[in-house]
Protein backbone atom coordinates (compact mmCIF):
# COMPACT_ATOMS: atom_id res chain seq x y z
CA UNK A 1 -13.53 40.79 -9.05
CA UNK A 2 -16.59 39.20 -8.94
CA UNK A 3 -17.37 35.78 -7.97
CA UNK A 4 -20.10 33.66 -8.71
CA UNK A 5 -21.42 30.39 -6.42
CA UNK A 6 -21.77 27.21 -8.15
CA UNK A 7 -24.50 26.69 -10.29
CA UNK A 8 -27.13 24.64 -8.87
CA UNK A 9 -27.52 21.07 -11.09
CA UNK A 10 -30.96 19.28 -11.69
CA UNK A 11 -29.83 15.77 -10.63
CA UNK A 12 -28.11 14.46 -7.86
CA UNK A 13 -23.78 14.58 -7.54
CA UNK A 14 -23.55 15.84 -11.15
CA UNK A 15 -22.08 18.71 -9.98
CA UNK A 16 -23.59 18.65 -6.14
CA UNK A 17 -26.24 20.48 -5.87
CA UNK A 18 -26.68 23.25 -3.15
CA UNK A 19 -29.14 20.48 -0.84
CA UNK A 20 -25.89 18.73 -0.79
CA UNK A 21 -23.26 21.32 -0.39
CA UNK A 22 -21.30 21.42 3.03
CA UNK A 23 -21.51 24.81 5.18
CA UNK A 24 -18.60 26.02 6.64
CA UNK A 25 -18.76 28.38 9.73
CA UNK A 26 -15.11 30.60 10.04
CA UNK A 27 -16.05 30.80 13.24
CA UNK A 28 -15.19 27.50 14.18
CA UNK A 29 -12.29 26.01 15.27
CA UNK A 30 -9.93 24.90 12.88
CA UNK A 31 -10.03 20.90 13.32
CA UNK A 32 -13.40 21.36 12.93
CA UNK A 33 -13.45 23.52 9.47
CA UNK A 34 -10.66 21.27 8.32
CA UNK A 35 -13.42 17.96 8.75
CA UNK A 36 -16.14 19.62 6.99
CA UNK A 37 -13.14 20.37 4.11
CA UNK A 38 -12.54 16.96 4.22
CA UNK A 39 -13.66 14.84 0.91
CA UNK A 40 -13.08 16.52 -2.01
CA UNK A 41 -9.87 15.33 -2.21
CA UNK A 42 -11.36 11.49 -1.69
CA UNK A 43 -12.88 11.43 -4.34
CA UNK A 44 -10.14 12.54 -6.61
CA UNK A 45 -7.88 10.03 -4.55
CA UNK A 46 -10.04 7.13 -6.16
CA UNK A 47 -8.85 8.36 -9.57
CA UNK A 48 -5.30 7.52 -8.37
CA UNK A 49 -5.75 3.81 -7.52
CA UNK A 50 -8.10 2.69 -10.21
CA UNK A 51 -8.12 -0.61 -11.88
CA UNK A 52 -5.93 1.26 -14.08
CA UNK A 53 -2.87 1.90 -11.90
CA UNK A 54 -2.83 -2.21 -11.07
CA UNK A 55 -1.53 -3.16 -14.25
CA UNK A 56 1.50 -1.00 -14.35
CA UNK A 57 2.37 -0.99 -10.50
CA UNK A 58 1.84 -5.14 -10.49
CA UNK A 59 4.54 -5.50 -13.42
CA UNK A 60 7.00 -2.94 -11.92
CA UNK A 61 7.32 -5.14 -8.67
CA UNK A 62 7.20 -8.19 -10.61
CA UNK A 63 10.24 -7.37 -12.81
CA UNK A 64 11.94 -4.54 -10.67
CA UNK A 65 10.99 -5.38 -7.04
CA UNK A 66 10.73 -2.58 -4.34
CA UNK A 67 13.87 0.03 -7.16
CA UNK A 68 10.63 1.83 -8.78
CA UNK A 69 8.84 3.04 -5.51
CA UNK A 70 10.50 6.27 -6.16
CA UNK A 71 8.49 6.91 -9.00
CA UNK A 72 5.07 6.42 -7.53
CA UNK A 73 5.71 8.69 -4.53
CA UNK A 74 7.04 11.39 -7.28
CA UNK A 75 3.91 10.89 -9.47
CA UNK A 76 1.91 10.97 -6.56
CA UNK A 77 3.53 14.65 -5.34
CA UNK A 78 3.22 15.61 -9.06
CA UNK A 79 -0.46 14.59 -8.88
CA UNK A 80 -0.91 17.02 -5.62
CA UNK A 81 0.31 20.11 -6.47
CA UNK A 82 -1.63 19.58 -9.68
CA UNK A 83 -4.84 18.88 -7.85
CA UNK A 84 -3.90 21.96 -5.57
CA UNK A 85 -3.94 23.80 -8.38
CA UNK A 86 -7.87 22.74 -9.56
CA UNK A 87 -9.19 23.64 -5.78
CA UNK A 88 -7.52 26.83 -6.04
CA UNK A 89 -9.21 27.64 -9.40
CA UNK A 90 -12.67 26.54 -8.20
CA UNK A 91 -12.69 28.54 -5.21
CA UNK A 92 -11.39 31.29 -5.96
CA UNK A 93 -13.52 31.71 -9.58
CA UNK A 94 -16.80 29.83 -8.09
CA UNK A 95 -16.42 27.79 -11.86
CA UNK A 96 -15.19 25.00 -13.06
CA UNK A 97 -12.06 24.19 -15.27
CA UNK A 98 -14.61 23.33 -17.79
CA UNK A 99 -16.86 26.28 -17.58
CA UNK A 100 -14.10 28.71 -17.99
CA UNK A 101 -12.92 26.37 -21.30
CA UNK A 102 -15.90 27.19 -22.34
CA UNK A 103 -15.58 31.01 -21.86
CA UNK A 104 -12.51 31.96 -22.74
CA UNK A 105 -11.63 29.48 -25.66
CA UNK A 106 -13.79 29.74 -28.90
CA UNK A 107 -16.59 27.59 -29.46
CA UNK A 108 -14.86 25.37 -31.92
CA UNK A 109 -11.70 24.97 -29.22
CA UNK A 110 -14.06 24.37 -26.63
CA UNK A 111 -16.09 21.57 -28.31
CA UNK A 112 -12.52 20.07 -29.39
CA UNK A 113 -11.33 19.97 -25.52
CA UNK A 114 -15.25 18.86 -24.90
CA UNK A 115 -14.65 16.04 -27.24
CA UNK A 116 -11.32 15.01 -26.20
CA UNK A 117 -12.26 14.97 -22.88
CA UNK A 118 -15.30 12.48 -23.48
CA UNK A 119 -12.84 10.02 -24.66
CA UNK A 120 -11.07 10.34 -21.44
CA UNK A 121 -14.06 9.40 -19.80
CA UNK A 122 -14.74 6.57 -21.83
CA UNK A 123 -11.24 5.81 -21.24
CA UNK A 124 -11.43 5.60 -17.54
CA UNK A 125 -14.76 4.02 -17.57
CA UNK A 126 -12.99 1.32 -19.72
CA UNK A 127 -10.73 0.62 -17.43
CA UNK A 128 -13.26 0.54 -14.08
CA UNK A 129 -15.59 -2.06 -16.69
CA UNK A 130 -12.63 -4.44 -16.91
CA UNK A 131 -11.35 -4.18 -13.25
CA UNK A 132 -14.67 -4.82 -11.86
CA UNK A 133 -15.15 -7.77 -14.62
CA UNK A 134 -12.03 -9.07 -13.40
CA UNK A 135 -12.89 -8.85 -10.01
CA UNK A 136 -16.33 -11.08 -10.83
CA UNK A 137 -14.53 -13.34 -12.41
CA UNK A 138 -11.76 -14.23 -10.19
CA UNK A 139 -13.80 -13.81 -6.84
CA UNK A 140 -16.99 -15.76 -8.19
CA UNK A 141 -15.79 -18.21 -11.16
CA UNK A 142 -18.05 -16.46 -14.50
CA UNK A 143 -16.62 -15.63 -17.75
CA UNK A 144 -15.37 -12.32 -18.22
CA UNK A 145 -17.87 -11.68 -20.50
CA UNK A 146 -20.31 -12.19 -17.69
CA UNK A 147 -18.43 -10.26 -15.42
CA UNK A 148 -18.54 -7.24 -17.84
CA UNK A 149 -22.38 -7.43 -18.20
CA UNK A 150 -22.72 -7.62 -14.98
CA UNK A 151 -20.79 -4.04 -14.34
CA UNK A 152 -24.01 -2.82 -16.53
CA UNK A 153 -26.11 -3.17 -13.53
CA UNK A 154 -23.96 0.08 -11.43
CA UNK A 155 -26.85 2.48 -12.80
CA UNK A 156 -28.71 0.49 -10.16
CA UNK A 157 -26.63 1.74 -7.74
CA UNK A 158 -26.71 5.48 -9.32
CA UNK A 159 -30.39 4.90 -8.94
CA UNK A 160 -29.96 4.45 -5.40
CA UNK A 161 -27.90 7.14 -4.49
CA UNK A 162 -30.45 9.56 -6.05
CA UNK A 163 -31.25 12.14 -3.32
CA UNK A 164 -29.06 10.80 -0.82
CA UNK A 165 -26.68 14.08 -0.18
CA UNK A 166 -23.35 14.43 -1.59
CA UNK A 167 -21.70 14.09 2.30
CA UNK A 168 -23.39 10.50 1.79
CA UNK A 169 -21.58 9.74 -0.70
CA UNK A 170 -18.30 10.85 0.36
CA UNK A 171 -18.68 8.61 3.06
CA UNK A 172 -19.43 5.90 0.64
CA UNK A 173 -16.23 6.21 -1.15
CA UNK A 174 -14.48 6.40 2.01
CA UNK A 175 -15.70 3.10 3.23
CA UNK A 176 -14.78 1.71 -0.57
CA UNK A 177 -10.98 3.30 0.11
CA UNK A 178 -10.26 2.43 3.36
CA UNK A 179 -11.59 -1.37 2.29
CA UNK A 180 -8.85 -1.33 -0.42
CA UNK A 181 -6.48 -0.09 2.14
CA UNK A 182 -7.59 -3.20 4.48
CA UNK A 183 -6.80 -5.04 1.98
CA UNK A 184 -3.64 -4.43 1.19
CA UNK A 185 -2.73 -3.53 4.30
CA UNK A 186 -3.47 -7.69 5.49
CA UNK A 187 -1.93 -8.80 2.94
CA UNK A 188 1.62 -6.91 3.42
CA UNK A 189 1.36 -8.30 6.49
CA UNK A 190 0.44 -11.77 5.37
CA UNK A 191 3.88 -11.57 2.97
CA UNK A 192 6.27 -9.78 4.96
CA UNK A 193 7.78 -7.48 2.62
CA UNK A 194 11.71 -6.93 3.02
CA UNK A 195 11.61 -3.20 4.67
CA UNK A 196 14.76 -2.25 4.20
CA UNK A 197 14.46 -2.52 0.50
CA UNK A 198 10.83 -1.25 0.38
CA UNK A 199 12.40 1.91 1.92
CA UNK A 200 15.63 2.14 -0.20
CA UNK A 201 13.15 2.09 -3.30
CA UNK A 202 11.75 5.02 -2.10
CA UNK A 203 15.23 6.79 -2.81
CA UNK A 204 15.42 8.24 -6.37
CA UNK A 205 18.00 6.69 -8.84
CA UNK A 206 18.81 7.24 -12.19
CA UNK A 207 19.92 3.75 -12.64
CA UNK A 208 16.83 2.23 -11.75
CA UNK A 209 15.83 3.67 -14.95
CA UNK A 210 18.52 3.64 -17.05
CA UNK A 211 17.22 0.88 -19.58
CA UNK A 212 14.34 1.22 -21.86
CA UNK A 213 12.45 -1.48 -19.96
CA UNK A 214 12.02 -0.19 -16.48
CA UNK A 215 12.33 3.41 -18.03
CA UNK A 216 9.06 2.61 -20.10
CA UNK A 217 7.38 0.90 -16.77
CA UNK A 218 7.74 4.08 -14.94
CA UNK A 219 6.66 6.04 -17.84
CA UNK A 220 3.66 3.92 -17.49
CA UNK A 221 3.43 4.90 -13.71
CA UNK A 222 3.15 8.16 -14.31
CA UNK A 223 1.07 8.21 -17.03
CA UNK A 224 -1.66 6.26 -15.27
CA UNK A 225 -1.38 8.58 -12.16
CA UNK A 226 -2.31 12.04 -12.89
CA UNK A 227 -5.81 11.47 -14.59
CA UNK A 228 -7.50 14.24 -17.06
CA UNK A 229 -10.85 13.81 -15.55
CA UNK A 230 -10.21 14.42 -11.95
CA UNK A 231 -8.36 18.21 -12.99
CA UNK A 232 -12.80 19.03 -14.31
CA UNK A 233 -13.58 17.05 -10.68
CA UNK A 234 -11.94 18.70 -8.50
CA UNK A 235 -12.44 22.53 -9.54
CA UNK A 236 -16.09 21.41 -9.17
CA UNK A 237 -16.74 19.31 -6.20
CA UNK A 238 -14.56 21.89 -3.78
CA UNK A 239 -17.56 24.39 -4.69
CA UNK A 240 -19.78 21.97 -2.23
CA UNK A 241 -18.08 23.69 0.93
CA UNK A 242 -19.63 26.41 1.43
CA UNK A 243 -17.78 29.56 3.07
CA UNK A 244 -17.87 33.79 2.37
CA UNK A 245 -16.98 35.62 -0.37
CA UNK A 246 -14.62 37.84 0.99
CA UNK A 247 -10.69 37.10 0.34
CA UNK A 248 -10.03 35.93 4.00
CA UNK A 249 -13.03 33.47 3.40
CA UNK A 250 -11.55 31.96 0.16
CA UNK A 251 -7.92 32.29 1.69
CA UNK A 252 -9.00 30.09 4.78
CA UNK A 253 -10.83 27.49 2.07
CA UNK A 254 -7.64 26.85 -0.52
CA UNK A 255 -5.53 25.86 2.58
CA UNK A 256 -7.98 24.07 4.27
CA UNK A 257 -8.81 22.37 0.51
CA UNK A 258 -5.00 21.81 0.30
CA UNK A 259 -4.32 19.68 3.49
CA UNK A 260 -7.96 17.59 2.16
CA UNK A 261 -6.02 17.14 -1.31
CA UNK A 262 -2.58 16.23 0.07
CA UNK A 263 -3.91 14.08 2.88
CA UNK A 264 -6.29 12.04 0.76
CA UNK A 265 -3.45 11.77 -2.40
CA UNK A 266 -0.77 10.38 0.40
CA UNK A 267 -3.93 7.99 1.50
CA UNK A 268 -3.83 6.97 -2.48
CA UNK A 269 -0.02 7.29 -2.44
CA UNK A 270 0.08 4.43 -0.04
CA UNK A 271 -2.05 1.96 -1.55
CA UNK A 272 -0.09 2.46 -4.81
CA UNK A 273 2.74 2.06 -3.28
CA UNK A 274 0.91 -1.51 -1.19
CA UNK A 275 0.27 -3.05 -5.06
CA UNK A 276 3.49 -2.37 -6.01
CA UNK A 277 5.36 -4.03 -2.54
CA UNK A 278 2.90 -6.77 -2.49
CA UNK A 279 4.03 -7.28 -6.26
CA UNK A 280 8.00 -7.47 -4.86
CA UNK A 281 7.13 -9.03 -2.50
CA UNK A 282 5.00 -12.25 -3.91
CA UNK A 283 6.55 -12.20 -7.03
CA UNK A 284 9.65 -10.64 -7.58
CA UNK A 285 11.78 -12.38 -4.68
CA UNK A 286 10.52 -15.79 -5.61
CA UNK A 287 11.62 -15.68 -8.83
CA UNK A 288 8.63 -14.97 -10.59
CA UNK A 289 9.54 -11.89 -12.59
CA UNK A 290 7.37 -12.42 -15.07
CA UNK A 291 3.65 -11.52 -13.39
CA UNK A 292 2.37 -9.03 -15.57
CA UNK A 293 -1.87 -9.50 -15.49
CA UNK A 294 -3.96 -8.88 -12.84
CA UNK A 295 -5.49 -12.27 -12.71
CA UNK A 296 -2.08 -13.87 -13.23
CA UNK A 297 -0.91 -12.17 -9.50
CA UNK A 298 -4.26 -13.28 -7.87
CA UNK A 299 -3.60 -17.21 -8.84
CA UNK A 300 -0.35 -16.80 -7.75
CA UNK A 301 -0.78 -15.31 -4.25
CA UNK A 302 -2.52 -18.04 -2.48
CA UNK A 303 0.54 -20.77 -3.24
CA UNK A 304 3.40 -18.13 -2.89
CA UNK A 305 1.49 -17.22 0.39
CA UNK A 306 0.12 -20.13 1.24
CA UNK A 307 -3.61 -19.64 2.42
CA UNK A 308 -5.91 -18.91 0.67
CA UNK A 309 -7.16 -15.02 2.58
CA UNK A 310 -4.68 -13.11 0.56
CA UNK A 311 -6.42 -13.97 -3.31
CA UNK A 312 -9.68 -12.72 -1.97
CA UNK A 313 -8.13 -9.85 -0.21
CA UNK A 314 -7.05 -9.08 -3.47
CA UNK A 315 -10.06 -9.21 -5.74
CA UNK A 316 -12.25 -7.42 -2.90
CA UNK A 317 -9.77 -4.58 -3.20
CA UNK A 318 -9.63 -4.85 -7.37
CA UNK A 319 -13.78 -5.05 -6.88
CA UNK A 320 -13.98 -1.89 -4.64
CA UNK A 321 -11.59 -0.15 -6.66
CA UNK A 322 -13.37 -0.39 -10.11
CA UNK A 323 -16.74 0.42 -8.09
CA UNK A 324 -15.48 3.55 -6.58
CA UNK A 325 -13.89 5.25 -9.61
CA UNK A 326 -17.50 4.27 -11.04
CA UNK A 327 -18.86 6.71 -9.08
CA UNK A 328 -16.38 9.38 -9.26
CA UNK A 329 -16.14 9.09 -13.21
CA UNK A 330 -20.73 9.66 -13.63
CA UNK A 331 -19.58 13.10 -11.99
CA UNK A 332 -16.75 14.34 -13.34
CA UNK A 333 -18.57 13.26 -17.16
CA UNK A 334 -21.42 15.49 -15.73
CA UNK A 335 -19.59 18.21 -15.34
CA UNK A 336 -17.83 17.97 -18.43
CA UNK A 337 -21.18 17.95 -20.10
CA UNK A 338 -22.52 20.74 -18.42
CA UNK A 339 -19.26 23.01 -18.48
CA UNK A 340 -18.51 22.79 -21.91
CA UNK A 341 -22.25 22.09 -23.51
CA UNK A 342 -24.44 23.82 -20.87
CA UNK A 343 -26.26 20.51 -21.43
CA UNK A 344 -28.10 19.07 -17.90
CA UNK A 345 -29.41 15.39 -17.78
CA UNK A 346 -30.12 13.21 -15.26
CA UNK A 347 -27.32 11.18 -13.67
CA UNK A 348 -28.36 8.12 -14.63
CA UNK A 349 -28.63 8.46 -17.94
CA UNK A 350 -25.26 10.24 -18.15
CA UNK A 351 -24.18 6.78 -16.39
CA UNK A 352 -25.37 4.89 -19.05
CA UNK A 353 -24.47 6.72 -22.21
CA UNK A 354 -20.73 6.19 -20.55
CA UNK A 355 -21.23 2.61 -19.76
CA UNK A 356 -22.58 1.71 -22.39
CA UNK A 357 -19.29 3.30 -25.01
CA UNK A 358 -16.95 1.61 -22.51
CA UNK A 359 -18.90 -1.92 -22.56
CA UNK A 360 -18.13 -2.14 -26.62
CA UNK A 361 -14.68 -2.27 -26.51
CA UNK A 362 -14.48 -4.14 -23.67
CA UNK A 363 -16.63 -6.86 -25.05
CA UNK A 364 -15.03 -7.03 -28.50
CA UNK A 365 -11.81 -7.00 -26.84
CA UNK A 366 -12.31 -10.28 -24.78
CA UNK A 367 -14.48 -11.94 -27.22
CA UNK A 368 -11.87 -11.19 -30.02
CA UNK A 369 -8.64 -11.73 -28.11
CA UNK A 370 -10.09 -13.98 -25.01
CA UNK A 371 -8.87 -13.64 -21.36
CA UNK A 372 -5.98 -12.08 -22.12
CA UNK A 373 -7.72 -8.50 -23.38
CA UNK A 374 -7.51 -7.40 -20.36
CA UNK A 375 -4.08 -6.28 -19.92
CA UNK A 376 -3.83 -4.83 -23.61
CA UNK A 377 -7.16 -2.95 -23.29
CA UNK A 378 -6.13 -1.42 -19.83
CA UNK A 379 -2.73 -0.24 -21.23
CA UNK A 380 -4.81 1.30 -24.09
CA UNK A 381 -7.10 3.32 -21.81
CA UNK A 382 -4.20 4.21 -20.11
CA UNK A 383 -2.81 5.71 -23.58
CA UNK A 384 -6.11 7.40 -24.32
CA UNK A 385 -5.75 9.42 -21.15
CA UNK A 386 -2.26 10.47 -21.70
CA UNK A 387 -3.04 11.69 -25.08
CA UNK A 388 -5.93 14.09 -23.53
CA UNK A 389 -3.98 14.76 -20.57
CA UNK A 390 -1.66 18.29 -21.95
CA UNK A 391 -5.04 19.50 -23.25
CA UNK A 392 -6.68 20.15 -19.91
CA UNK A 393 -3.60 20.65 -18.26
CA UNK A 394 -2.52 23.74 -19.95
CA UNK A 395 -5.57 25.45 -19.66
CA UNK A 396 -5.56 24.41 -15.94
CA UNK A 397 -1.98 26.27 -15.39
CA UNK A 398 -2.62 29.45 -18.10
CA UNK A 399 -5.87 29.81 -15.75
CA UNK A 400 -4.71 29.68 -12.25
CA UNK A 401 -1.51 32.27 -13.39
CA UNK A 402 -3.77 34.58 -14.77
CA UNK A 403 -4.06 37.60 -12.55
CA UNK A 404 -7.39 38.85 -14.22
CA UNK A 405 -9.29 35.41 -13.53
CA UNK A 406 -7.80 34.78 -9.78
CA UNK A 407 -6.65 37.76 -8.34
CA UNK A 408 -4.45 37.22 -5.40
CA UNK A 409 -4.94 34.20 -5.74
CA UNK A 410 -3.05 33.69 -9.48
CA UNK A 411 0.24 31.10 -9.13
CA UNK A 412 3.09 32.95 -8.09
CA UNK A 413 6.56 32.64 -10.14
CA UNK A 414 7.81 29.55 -7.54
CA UNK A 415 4.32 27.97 -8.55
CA UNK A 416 4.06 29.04 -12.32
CA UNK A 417 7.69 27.22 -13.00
CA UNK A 418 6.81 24.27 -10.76
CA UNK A 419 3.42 23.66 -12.56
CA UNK A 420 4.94 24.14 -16.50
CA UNK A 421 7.47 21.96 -15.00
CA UNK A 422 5.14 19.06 -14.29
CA UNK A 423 3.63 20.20 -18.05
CA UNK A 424 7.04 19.27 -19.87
CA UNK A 425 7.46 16.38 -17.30
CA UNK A 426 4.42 14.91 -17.45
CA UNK A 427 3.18 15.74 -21.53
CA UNK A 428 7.13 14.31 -22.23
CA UNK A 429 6.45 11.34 -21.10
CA UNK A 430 3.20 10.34 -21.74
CA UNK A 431 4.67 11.25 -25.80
CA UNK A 432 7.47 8.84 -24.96
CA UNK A 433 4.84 6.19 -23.87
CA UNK A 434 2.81 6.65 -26.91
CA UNK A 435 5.66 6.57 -29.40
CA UNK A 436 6.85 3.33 -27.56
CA UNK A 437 3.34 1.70 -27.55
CA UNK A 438 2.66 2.53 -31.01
CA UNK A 439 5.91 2.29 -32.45
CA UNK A 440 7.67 -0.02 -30.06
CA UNK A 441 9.33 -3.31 -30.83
């Protein structure tokens, strides 16, 4: 078979271009090819503890406490050996999922997939608008409306980038992540979480679950984990490490991409599981079961606390968290655009074609229903990515099992039932979330 390496892109991150790909010598030890492996899998982490995940892991610990951990560390191991799955396809095709869309689906498929995967970036950039307007408005005291126009202003940022070297930015988003994890990580500390029941929520139980209410929570959890956008991502951004062509080259690079994915998803796993203890915690064993906005837990923290460190904690984590999946969303859009269109433009104006969709709703959302938009129009982005979810996974899995397209690197029959599996899992219940959301009482 004959592999290809990654085409090289006009502008900067969108996909990386070869002046900011990562060489990788076999030769060298292995702690040493594993760090210059390392950050791919960052930047798909910050898909998993977006703006987006606050919302539903706030109002599980609010109503539930620490009995719904469980299902963030099982959406989280879902969400690894699905992103296992995209490094696997990049390296060993030298494309990404959306190029091969493109290649082996007809035109009109492909621009359908194109088109429903657009919306998923609008989606997500919906949600990053509203958590960074949230984060303006709590931390400094404007309007939300304020708050959103001011998340107009990230092309800025975009701008700044330009040029800089896609290892830059990797270290950019890993200064934004481990911030967050500060964060969260002072104000655990700050609360005192009861550890024996933060571990026994780790356990699985069917009776956590066993009403519709909780049920539809961790429907919610799951939902918001596994994002459509980061499947394109990833099969593109592990291109930027360089290594051979030969099979013991691309063997060597899908496990060394595997521990960057599964170290940097447990990294996201953590803080997901942080929001939704600190949540407990605050909220849930003072009585206060009803916490179920964003802004709602950050008034509440400094009197349940009492200081006033652990509010700001917590919009300085909500603030880096919408900025970082900013970042990671302008790329994965790019190469969505260029996959399934063949269609290059400058990152910047990629960022503000997507900012500027996702600042419409989010402006007629507050300015028709006020403050309390926020929560309803996060839930909804949350729904538009479910819906657009099945289509990118099922191309994802047909393509990584096909022995043609991979080689020996196609999903064995352990890996092929696993991953449809997750399919039924994961397409299940984002269906059950819909029907409930749309159809609910």
């Amino acid at each position: 078979m004959k592999f290809s390496l990654p085409k090289i892109a006009t502008a900067p991150f969108c996909p990386p271009e070869v002046s900011g790909s990562v060489p990788v010598d076999a030769s060298a030890p292995f702690w040493k090819r594993a760090l210059r492996f390392a950050g791919p899998g960052l930047l798909i982490s910050i898909g998993y503890m977006d703006p987006g995940n606050w919302a539903t892991a706030i109002e599980a610990g609010s109503r539930y406490g620490y009995s719904l951990l469980f299902v963030v560390l099982l959406a989280s191991l879902a969400g690894m050996a699905v992103q296992c799955l995209c490094s696997r396809l990049g390296i060993a095709t030298g494309r990404d999922l959306a190029q091969l869309c493109r290649e082996r689906y007809s035109k009109r498929s492909a621009r359908v997939q194109w088109l429903l995967a657009e919306i998923s970036i609008i989606a997500t950039d919906l949600a990053e608008v509203l958590g960074c307007a949230l984060a303006f408005h709590l931390l400094l005291g404007c309007s939300l409306t304020t708050g959103i126009a001011l998340t107009a202003f990230d092309t800025l940022l975009i701008l700044a980038l330009q040029g800089r070297g896609f290892r830059r930015l990797e270290a950019i988003m890993l200064a934004l992540v481990m911030t967050i994890a500060a964060c969260f990580f002072v104000e655990l500390v700050l609360i005192k979480p009861y550890w024996p029941g933060v571990f026994e929520g780790f356990k699985p139980s069917l009776s956590a679950i066993s009403d519709a209410a909780p049920l539809y929570i961790a429907i919610g959890i799951i939902g918001a984990t596994v994002m459509p956008h980061n499947l394109y991502l990833h099969t593109s951004i592990v291109q930027t490490r360089l290594t051979g062509t030969d099979y013991a080259s691309k063997l060597d690079a899908v496990r060394l991409s595997r521990i960057d994915t599964i170290g940097s998803l447990a990294l996201a796993l953590l803080v997901n599981a942080a929001i939704l203890i600190l949540a407990a915690a605050a909220f849930h064993q003072t009585g206060h079961t009803d916490v179920i906005e964003i802004q709602d837990a950050y008034r509440m923290l400094d009197p349940l606390v009492g200081g006033a460190m652990a509010s700001v904690l917590f919009g300085v984590a909500l603030l880096a968290s919408g900025q970082s999946s900013t970042f990671t969303g302008t790329i994965a859009g790019q190469v969505i655009m260029e996959g399934y269109l063949d269609l290059r433009i400058p990152c910047w104006q990629r960022r503000l074609i997507t900012r500027g969709l996702a600042l419409i709703p989010a402006f007629l959302g507050v300015w028709l229903m006020g403050d309390n938009a926020v929560g309803k129009l996060l839930i909804l982005s949350q729904v538009v990515l479910s819906l657009q979810l099945p289509f990118a996974l099922y191309p994802l899995i047909r393509m990584t099992s096909d022995p043609a397209l991979m080689g020996h690197f196609a999903n064995r029959l352990p890996t092929r039932l696993l991953a449809w599996f997750l399919f039924a899992v994961i397409s299940g219940a984002n269906v059950w979330l819909i029907a409930q959301i749309g159809f609910g009482d």
